[in-house]
C-alpha atoms as a PDB file:
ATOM      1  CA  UNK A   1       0.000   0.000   0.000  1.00  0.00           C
ATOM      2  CA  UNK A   2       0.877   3.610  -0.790  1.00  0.00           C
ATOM      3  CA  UNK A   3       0.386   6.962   0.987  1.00  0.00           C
ATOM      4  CA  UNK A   4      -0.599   8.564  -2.978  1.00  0.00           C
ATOM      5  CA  UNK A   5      -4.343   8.447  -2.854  1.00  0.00           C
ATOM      6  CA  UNK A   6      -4.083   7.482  -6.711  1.00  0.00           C
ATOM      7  CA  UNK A   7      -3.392   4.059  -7.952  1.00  0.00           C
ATOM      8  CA  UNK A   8      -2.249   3.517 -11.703  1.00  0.00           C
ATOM      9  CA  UNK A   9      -2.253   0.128 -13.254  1.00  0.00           C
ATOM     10  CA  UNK A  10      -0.765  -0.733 -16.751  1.00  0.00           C
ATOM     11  CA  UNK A  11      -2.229  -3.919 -17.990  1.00  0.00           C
ATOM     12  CA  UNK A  12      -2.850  -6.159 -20.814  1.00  0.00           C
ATOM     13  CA  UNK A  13      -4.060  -9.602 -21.602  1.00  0.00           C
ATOM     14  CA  UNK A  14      -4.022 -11.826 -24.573  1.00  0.00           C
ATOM     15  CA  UNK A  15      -7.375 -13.793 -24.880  1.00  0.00           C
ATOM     16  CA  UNK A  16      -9.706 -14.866 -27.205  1.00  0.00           C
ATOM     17  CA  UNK A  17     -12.993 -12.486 -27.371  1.00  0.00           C
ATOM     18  CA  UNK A  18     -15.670 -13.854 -29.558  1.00  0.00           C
ATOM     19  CA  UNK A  19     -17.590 -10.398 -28.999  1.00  0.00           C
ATOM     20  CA  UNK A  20     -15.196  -7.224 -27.901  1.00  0.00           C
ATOM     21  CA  UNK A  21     -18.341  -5.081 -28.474  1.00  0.00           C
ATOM     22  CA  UNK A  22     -20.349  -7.142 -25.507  1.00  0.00           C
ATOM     23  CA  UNK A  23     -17.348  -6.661 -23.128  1.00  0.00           C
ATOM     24  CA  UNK A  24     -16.748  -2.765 -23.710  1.00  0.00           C
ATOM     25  CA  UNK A  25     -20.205  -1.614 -21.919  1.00  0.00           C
ATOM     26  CA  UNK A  26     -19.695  -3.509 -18.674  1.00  0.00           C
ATOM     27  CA  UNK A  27     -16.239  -2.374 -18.481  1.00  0.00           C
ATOM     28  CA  UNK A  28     -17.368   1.267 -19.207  1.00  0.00           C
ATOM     29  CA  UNK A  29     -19.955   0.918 -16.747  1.00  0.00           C
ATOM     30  CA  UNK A  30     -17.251   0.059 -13.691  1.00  0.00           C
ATOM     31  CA  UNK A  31     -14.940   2.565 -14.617  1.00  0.00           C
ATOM     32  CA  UNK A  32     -17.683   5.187 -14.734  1.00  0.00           C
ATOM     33  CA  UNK A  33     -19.384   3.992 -11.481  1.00  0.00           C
ATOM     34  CA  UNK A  34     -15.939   3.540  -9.464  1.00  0.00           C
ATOM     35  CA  UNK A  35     -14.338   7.008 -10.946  1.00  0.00           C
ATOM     36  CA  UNK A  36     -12.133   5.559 -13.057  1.00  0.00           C
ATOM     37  CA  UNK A  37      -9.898   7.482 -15.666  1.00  0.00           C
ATOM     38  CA  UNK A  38      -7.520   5.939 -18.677  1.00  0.00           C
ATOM     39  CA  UNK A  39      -7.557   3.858 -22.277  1.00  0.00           C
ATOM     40  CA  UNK A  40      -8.893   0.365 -21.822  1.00  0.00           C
ATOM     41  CA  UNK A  41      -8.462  -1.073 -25.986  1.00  0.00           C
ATOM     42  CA  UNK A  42     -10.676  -4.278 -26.526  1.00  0.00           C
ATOM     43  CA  UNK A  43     -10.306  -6.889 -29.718  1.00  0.00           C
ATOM     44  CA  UNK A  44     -10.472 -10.105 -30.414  1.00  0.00           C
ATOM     45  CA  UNK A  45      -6.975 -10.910 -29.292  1.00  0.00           C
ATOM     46  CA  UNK A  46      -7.582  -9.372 -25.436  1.00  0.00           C
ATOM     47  CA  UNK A  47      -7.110  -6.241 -23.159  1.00  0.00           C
ATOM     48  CA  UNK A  48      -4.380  -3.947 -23.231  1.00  0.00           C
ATOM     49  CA  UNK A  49      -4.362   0.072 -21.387  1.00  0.00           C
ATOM     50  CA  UNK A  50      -3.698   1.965 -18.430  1.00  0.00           C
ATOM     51  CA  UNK A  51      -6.235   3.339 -16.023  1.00  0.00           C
ATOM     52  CA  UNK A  52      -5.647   5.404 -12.655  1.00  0.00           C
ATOM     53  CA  UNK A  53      -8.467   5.712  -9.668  1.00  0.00           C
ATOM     54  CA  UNK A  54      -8.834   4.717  -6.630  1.00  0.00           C
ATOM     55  CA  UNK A  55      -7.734   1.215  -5.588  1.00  0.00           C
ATOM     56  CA  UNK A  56     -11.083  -0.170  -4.840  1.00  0.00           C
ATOM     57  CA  UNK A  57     -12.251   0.928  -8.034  1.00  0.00           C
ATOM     58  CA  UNK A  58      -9.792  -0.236 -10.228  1.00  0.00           C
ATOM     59  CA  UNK A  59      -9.893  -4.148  -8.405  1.00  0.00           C
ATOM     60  CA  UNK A  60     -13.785  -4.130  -9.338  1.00  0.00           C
ATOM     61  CA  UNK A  61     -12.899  -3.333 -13.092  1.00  0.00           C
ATOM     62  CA  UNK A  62     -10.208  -5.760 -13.274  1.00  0.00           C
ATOM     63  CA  UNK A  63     -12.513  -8.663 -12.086  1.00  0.00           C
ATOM     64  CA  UNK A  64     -14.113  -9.055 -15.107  1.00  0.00           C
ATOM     65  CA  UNK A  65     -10.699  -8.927 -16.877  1.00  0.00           C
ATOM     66  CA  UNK A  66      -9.239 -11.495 -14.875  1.00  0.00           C
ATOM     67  CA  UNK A  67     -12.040 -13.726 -15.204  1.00  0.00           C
ATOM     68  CA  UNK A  68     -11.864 -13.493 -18.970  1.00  0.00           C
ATOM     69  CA  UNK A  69     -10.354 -17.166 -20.582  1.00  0.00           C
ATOM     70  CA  UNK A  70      -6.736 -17.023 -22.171  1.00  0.00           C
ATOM     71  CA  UNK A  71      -3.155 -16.000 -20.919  1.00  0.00           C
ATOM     72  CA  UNK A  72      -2.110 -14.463 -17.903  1.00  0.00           C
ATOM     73  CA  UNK A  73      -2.891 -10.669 -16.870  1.00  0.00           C
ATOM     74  CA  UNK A  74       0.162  -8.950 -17.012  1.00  0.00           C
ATOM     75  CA  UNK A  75      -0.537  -5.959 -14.345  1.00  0.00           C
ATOM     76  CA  UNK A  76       2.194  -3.175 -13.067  1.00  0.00           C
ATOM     77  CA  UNK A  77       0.845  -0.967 -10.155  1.00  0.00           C
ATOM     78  CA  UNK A  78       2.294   2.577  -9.491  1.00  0.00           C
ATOM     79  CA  UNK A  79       0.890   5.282  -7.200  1.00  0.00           C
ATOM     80  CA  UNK A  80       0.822   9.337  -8.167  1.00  0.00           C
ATOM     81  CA  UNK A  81      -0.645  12.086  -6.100  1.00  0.00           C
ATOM     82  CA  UNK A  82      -3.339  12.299  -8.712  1.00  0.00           C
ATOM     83  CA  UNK A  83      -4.893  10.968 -11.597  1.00  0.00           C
ATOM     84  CA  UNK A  84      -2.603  11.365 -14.522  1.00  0.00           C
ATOM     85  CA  UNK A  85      -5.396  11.032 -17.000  1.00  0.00           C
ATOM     86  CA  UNK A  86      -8.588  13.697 -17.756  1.00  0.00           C
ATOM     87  CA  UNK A  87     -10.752  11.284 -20.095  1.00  0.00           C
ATOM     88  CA  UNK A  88     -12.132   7.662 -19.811  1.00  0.00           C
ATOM     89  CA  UNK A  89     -12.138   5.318 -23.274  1.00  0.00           C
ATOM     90  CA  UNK A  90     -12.845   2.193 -23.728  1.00  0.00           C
ATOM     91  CA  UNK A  91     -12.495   1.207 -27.506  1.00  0.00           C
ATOM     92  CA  UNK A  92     -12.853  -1.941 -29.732  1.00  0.00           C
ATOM     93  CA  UNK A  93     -10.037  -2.129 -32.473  1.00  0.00           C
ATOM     94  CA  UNK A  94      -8.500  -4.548 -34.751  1.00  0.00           C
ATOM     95  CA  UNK A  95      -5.659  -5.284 -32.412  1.00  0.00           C
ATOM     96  CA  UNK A  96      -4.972  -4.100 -28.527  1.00  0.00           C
ATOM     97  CA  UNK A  97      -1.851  -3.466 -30.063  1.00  0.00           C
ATOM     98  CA  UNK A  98      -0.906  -2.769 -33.947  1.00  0.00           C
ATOM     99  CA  UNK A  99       1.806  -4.979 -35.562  1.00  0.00           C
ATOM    100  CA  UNK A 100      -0.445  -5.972 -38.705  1.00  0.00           C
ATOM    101  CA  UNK A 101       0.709  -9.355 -38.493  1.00  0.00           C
ATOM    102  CA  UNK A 102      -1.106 -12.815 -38.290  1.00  0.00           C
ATOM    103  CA  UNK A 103       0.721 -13.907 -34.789  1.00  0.00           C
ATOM    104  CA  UNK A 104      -0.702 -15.644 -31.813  1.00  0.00           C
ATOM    105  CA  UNK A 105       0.890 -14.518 -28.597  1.00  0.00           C
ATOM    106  CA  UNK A 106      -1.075 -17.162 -26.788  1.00  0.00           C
ATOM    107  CA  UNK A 107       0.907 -19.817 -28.688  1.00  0.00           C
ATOM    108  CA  UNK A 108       4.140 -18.661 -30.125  1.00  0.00           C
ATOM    109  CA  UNK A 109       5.403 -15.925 -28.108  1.00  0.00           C
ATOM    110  CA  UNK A 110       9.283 -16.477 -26.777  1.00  0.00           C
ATOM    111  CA  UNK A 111      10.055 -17.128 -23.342  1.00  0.00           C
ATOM    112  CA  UNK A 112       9.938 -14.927 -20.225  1.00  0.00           C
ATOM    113  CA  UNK A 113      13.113 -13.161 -18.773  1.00  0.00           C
ATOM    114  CA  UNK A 114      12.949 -12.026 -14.921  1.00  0.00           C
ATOM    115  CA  UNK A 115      14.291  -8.571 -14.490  1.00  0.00           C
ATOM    116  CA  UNK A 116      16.851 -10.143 -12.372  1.00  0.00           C
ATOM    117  CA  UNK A 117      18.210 -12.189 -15.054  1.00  0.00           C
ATOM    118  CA  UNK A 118      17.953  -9.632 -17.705  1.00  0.00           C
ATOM    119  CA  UNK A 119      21.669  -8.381 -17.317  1.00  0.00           C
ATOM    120  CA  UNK A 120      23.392 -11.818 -17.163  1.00  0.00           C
ATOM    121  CA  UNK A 121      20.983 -12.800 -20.347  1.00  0.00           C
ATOM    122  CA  UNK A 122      22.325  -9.107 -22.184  1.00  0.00           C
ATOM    123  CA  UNK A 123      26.118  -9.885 -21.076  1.00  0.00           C
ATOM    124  CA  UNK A 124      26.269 -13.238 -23.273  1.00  0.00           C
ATOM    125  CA  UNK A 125      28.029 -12.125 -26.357  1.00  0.00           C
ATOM    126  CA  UNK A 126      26.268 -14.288 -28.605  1.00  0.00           C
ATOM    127  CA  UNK A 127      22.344 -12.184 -27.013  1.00  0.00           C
ATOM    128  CA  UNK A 128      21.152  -9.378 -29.990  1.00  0.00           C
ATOM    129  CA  UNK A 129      19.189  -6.954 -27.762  1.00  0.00           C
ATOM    130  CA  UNK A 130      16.838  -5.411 -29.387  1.00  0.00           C
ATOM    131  CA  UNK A 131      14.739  -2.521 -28.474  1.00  0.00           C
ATOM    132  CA  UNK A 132      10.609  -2.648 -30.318  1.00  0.00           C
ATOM    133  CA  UNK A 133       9.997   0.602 -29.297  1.00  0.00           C
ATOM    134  CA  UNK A 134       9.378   3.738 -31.904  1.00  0.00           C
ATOM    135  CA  UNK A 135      12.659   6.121 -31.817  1.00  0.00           C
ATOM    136  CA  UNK A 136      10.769   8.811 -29.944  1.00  0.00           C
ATOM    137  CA  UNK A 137      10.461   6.770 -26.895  1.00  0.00           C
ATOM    138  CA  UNK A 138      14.434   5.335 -27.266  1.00  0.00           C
ATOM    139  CA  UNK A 139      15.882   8.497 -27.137  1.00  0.00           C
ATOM    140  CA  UNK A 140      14.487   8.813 -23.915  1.00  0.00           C
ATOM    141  CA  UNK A 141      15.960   6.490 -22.389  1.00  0.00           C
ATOM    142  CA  UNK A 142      16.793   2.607 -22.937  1.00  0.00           C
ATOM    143  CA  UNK A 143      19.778  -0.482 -22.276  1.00  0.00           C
ATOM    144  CA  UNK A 144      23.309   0.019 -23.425  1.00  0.00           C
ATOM    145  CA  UNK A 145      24.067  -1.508 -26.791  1.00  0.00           C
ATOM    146  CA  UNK A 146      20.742  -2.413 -27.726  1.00  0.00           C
ATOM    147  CA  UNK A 147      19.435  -2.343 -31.414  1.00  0.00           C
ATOM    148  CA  UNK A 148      17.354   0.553 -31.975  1.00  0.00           C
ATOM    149  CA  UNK A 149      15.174   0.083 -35.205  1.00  0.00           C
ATOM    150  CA  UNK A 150      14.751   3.525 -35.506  1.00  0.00           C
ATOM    151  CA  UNK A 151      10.627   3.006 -36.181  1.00  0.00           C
ATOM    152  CA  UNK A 152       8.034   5.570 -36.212  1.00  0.00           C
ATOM    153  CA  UNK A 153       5.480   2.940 -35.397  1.00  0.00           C
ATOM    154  CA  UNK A 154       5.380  -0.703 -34.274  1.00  0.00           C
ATOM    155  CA  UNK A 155       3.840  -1.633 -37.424  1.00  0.00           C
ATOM    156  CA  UNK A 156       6.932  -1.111 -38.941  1.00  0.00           C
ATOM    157  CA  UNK A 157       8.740  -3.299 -36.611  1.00  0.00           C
ATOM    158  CA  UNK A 158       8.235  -6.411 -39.165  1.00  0.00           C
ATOM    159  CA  UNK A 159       9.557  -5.212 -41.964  1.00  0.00           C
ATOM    160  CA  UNK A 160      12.411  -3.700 -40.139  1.00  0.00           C
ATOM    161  CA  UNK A 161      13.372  -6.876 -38.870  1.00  0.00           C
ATOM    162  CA  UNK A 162      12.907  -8.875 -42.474  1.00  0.00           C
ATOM    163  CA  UNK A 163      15.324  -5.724 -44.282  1.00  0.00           C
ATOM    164  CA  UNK A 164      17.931  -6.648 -41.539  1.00  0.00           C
ATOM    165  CA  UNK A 165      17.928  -9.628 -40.648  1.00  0.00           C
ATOM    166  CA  UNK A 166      20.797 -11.565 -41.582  1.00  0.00           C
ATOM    167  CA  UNK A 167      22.915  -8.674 -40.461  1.00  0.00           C
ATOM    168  CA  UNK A 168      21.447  -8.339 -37.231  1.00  0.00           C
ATOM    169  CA  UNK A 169      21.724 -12.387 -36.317  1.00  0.00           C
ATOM    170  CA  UNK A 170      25.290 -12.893 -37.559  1.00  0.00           C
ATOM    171  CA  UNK A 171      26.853 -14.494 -34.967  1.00  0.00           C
ATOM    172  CA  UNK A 172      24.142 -14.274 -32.544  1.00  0.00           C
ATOM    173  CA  UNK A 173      22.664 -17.805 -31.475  1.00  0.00           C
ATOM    174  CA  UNK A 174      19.828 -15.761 -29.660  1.00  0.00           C
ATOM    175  CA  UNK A 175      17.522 -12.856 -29.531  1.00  0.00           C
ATOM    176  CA  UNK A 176      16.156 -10.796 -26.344  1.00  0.00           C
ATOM    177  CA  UNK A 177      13.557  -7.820 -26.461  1.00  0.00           C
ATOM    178  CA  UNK A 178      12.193  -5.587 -24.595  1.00  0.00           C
ATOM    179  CA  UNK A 179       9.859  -2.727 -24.630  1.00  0.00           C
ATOM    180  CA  UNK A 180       7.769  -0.574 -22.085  1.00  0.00           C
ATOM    181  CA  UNK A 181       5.047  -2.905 -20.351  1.00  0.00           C
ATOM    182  CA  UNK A 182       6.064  -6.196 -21.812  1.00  0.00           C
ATOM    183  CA  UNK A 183       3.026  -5.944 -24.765  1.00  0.00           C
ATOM    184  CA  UNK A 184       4.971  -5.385 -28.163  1.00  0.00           C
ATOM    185  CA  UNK A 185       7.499  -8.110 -27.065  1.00  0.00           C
ATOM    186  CA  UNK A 186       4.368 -10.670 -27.062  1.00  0.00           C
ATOM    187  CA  UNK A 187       3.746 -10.021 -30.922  1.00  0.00           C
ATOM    188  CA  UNK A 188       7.750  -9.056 -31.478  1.00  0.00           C
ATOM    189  CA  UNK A 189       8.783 -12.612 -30.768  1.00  0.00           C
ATOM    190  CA  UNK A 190       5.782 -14.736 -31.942  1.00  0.00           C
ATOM    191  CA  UNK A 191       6.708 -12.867 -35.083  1.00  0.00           C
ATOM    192  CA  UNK A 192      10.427 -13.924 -35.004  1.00  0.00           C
ATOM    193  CA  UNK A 193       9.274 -17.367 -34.528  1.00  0.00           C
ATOM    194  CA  UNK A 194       7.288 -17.461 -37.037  1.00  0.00           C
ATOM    195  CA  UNK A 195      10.448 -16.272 -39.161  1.00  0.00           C
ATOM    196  CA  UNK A 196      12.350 -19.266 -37.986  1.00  0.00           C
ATOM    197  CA  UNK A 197      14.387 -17.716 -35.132  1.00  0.00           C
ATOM    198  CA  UNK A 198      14.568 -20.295 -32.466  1.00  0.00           C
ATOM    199  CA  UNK A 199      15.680 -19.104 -29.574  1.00  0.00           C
ATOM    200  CA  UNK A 200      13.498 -16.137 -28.615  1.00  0.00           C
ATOM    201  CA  UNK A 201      13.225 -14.140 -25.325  1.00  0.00           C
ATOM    202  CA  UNK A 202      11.596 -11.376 -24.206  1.00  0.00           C
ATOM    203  CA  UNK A 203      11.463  -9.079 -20.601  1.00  0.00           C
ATOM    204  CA  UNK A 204       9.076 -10.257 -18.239  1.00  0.00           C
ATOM    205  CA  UNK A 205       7.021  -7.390 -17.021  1.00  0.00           C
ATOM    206  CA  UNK A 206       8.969  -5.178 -19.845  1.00  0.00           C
ATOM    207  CA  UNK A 207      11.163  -1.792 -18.906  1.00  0.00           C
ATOM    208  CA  UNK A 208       8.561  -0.741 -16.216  1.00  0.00           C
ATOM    209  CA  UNK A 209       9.250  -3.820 -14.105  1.00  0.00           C
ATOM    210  CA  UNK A 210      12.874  -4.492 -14.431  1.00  0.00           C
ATOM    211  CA  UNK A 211      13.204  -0.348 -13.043  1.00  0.00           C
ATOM    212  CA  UNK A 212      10.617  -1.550  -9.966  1.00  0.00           C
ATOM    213  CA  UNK A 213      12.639  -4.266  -9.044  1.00  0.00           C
ATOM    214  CA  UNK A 214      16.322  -4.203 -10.177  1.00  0.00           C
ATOM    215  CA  UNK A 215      18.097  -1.860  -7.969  1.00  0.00           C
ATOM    216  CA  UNK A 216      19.334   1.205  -9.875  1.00  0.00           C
ATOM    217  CA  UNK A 217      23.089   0.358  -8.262  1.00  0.00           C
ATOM    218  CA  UNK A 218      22.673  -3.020 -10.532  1.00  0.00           C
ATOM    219  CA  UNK A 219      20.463  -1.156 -13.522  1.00  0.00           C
ATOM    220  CA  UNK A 220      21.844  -1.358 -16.943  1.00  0.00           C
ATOM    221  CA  UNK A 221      19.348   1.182 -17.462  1.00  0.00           C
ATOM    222  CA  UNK A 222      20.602   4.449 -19.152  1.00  0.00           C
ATOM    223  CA  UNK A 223      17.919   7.633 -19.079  1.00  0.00           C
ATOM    224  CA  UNK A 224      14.350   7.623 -18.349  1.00  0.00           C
ATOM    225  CA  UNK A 225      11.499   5.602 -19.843  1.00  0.00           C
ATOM    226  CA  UNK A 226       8.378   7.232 -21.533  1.00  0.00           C
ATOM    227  CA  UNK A 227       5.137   6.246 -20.918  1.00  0.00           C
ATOM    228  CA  UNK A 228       2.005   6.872 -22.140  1.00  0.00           C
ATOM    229  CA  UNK A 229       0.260   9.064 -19.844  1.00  0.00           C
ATOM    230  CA  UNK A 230       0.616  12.849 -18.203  1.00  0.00           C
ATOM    231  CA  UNK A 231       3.588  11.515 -15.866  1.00  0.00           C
ATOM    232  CA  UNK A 232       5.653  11.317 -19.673  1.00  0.00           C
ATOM    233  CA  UNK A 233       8.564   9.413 -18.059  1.00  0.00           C
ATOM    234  CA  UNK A 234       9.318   7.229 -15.304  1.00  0.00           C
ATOM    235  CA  UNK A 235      13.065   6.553 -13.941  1.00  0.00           C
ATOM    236  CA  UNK A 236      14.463   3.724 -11.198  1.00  0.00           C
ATOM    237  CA  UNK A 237      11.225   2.580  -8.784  1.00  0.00           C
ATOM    238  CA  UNK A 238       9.193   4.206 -11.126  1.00  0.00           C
ATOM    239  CA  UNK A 239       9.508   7.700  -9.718  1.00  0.00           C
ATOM    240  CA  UNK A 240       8.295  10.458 -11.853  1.00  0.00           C
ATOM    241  CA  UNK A 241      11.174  11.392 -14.824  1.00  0.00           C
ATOM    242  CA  UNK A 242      12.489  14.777 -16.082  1.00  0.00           C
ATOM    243  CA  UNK A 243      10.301  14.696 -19.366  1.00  0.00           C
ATOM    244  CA  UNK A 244       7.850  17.026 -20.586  1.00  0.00           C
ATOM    245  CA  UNK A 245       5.353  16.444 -23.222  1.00  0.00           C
ATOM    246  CA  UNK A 246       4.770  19.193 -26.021  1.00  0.00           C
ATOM    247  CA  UNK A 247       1.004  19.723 -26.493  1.00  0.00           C
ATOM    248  CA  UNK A 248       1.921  20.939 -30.062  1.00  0.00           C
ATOM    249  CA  UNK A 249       3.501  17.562 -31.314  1.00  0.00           C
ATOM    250  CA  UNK A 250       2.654  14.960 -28.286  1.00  0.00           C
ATOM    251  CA  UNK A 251       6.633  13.818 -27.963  1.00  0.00           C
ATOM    252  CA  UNK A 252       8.854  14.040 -25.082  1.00  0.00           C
ATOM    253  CA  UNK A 253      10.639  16.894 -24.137  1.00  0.00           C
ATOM    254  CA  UNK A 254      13.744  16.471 -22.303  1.00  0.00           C
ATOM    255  CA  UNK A 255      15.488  19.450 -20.273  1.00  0.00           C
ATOM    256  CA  UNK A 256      18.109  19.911 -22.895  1.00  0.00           C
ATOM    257  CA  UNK A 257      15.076  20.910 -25.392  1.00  0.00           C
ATOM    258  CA  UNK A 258      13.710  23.347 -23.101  1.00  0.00           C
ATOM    259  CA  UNK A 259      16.931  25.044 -23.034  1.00  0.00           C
ATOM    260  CA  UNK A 260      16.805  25.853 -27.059  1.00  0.00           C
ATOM    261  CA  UNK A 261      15.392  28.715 -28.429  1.00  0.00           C
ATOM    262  CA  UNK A 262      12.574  26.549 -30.336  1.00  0.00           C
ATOM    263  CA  UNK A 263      11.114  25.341 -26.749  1.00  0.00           C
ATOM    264  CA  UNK A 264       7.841  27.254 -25.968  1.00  0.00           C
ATOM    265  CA  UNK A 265       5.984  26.274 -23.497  1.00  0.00           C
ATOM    266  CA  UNK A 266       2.709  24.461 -24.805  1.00  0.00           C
ATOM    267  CA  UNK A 267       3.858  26.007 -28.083  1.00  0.00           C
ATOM    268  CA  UNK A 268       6.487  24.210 -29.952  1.00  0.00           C
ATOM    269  CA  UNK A 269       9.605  21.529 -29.352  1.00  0.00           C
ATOM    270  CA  UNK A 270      12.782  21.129 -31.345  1.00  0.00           C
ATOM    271  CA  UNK A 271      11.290  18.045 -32.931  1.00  0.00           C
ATOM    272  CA  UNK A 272       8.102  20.271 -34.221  1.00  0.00           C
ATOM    273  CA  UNK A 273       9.068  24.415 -34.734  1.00  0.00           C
ATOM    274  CA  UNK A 274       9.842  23.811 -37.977  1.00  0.00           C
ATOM    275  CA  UNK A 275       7.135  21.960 -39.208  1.00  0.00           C
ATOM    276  CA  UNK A 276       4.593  24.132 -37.826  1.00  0.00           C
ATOM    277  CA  UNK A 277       4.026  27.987 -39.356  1.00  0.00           C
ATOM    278  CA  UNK A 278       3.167  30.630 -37.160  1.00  0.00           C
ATOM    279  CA  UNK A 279      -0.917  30.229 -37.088  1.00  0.00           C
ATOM    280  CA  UNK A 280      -0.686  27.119 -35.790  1.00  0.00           C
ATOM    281  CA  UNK A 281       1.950  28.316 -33.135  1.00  0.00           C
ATOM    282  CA  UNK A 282      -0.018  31.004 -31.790  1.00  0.00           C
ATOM    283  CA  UNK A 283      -3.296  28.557 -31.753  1.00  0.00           C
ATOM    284  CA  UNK A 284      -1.227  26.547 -29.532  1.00  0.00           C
ATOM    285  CA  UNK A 285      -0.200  29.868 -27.477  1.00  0.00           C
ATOM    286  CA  UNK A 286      -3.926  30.529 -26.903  1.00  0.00           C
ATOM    287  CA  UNK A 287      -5.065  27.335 -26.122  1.00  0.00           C
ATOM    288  CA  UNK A 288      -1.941  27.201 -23.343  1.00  0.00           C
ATOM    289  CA  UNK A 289      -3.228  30.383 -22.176  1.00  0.00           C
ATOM    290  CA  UNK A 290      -6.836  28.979 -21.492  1.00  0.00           C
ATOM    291  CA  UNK A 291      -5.534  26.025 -19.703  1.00  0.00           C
ATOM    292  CA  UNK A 292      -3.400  28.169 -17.641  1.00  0.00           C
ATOM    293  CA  UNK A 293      -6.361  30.573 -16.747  1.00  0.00           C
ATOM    294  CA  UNK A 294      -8.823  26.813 -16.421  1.00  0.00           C
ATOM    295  CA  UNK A 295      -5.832  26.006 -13.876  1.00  0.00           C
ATOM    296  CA  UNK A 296      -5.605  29.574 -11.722  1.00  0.00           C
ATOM    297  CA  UNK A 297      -9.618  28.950 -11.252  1.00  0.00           C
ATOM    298  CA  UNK A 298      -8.891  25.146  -9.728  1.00  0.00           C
ATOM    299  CA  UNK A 299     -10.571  23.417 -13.281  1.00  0.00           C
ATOM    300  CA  UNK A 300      -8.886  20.224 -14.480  1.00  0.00           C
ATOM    301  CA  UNK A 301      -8.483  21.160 -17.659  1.00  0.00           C
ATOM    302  CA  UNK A 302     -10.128  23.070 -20.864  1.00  0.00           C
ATOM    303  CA  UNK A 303     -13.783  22.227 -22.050  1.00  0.00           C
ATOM    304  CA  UNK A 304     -16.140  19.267 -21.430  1.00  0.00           C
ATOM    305  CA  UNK A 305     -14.740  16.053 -20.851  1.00  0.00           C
ATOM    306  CA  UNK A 306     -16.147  13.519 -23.438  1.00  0.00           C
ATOM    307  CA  UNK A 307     -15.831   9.908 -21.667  1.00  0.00           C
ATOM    308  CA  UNK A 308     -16.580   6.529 -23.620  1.00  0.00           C
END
């Protein structure tokens, strides 16, 4: 138990759902009811999001979750002084998590590494690490000497991989991945087995456990990781990171860019300036300006909050 009044739990599980679209109203219904705020994504392969509340609240919504038939639920708790989301969704799509590729984590994902045997596992000369994140989270942070693929989405992951593959597995006898909550590395290595890759390994729990439980004086961990709410990044026991998020462009913002000349504040990043012209920018400048103002008058946040 915490002494933060607001619980946050990152989860997914695969599972076979004949009928997403029966499942989403009951779930909307507890997380309404119980105050609950986050992205829960339903399809036919299982559960994935993140959702914040109070603890209570979030055990009754994940009831029906856990009762649901398939793999295990993969859950990561973390506690923040308050809710780091303003909206509830719960949405049916094609896949709780895009890679566009006919895999079955169920049945052909690689094996489970414990954060405490993640270093040994990286030190073996003949291990390719790779990291399946997009490059925008990998700058923020990630393990020395692993691959970055250098995608802008985790659909491109597979193609990536096909493009490089004989250079990336020469003289390598295995591959380990790893990625933020352990989800991507499900589909990552099904796919690699699939592509005849035998011995295939992924992070238990993903980034956000190995930083709860390996000690930071034993962390091969370099930077902070990004995650996918309003805390941006998360460091060693998951305690809040240096990141920022620009509300122009949605990507991380690390103190080095809010040092340049092309940092505004709720305005514009190095990443976009340049690819936005000056309308746009002073948009964003009003719209900061209004959320300042909502916060000065103790409001959440601008406008009506559209939940579903």
């Amino acid at each position: 138990m915490s002494d933060v009044p607001v619980r946050v739990d990152a989860l997914y599980r695969f599972a076979r759902l004949d009928d997403p679209h029966a499942l989403r109203g009951p779930l909307l219904a507890i997380a309404r009811e119980g105050g609950v705020r986050g992205t829960l994504l339903l399809a036919s392969e299982g559960v994935n999001g993140t959702v914040a509340g109070a603890p209570e609240a979030l055990d009754r919504l994940l009831a029906p979750i856990r009762a649901l038939p398939g793999g295990a639920l993969s859950l990561k708790h973390s506690w923040t002084a308050a809710s780091p989301f303003h909206r509830l969704k719960v949405k049916v799509k094609r896949e709780i998590v895009t890679m566009g590729e006919p895999v079955d984590p169920l049945t052909e994902a690689g094996s489970y590494v414990a954060p405490a045997e993640w270093n040994a596992l990286m030190d073996d000369p003949a291990t390719l690490v790779i990291d399946t994140r997009n490059a925008y989270e990998v700058r923020v942070g990630s393990f020395a000497g692993a691959v970055d693929p250098g995608t802008a989405s985790f659909a491109d992951f597979p193609a990536w991989f096909r493009a490089n593959r004989d250079t990336l597995l020469a003289g390598k006898t295995r591959v380990a991945m790893f990625c933020t909550g352990g989800i991507r590395c499900e589909k990552s290595t099904a796919l690699l087995k699939r592509e005849g890759v035998e011995q295939v390994h992924h992070l238990d729990g993903g980034i956000l456990r190995y930083l709860e439980e390996v000690p930071a004086a034993e962390s091969r961990w370099s930077g902070e990781c990004f995650v996918f709410d309003q805390r941006v990044a998360v460091g060693h026991g998951l305690a809040a990171g240096t990141h920022l998020l620009c509300h122009a462009c949605r990507m991380p913002v690390s103190a080095a860019d809010r040092a340049s000349p092309l940092y505004a504040e709720g305005v514009s990043c190095p990443a976009c300036h340049d690819s936005r012209d000056d309308a746009q920018r002073a948009s964003y400048a009003e719209r900061h300006r209004q959320q300042r103002l909502a916060e000065a008058r103790g409001e959440e946040h601008v406008g009506q909050r559209f939940e579903g």
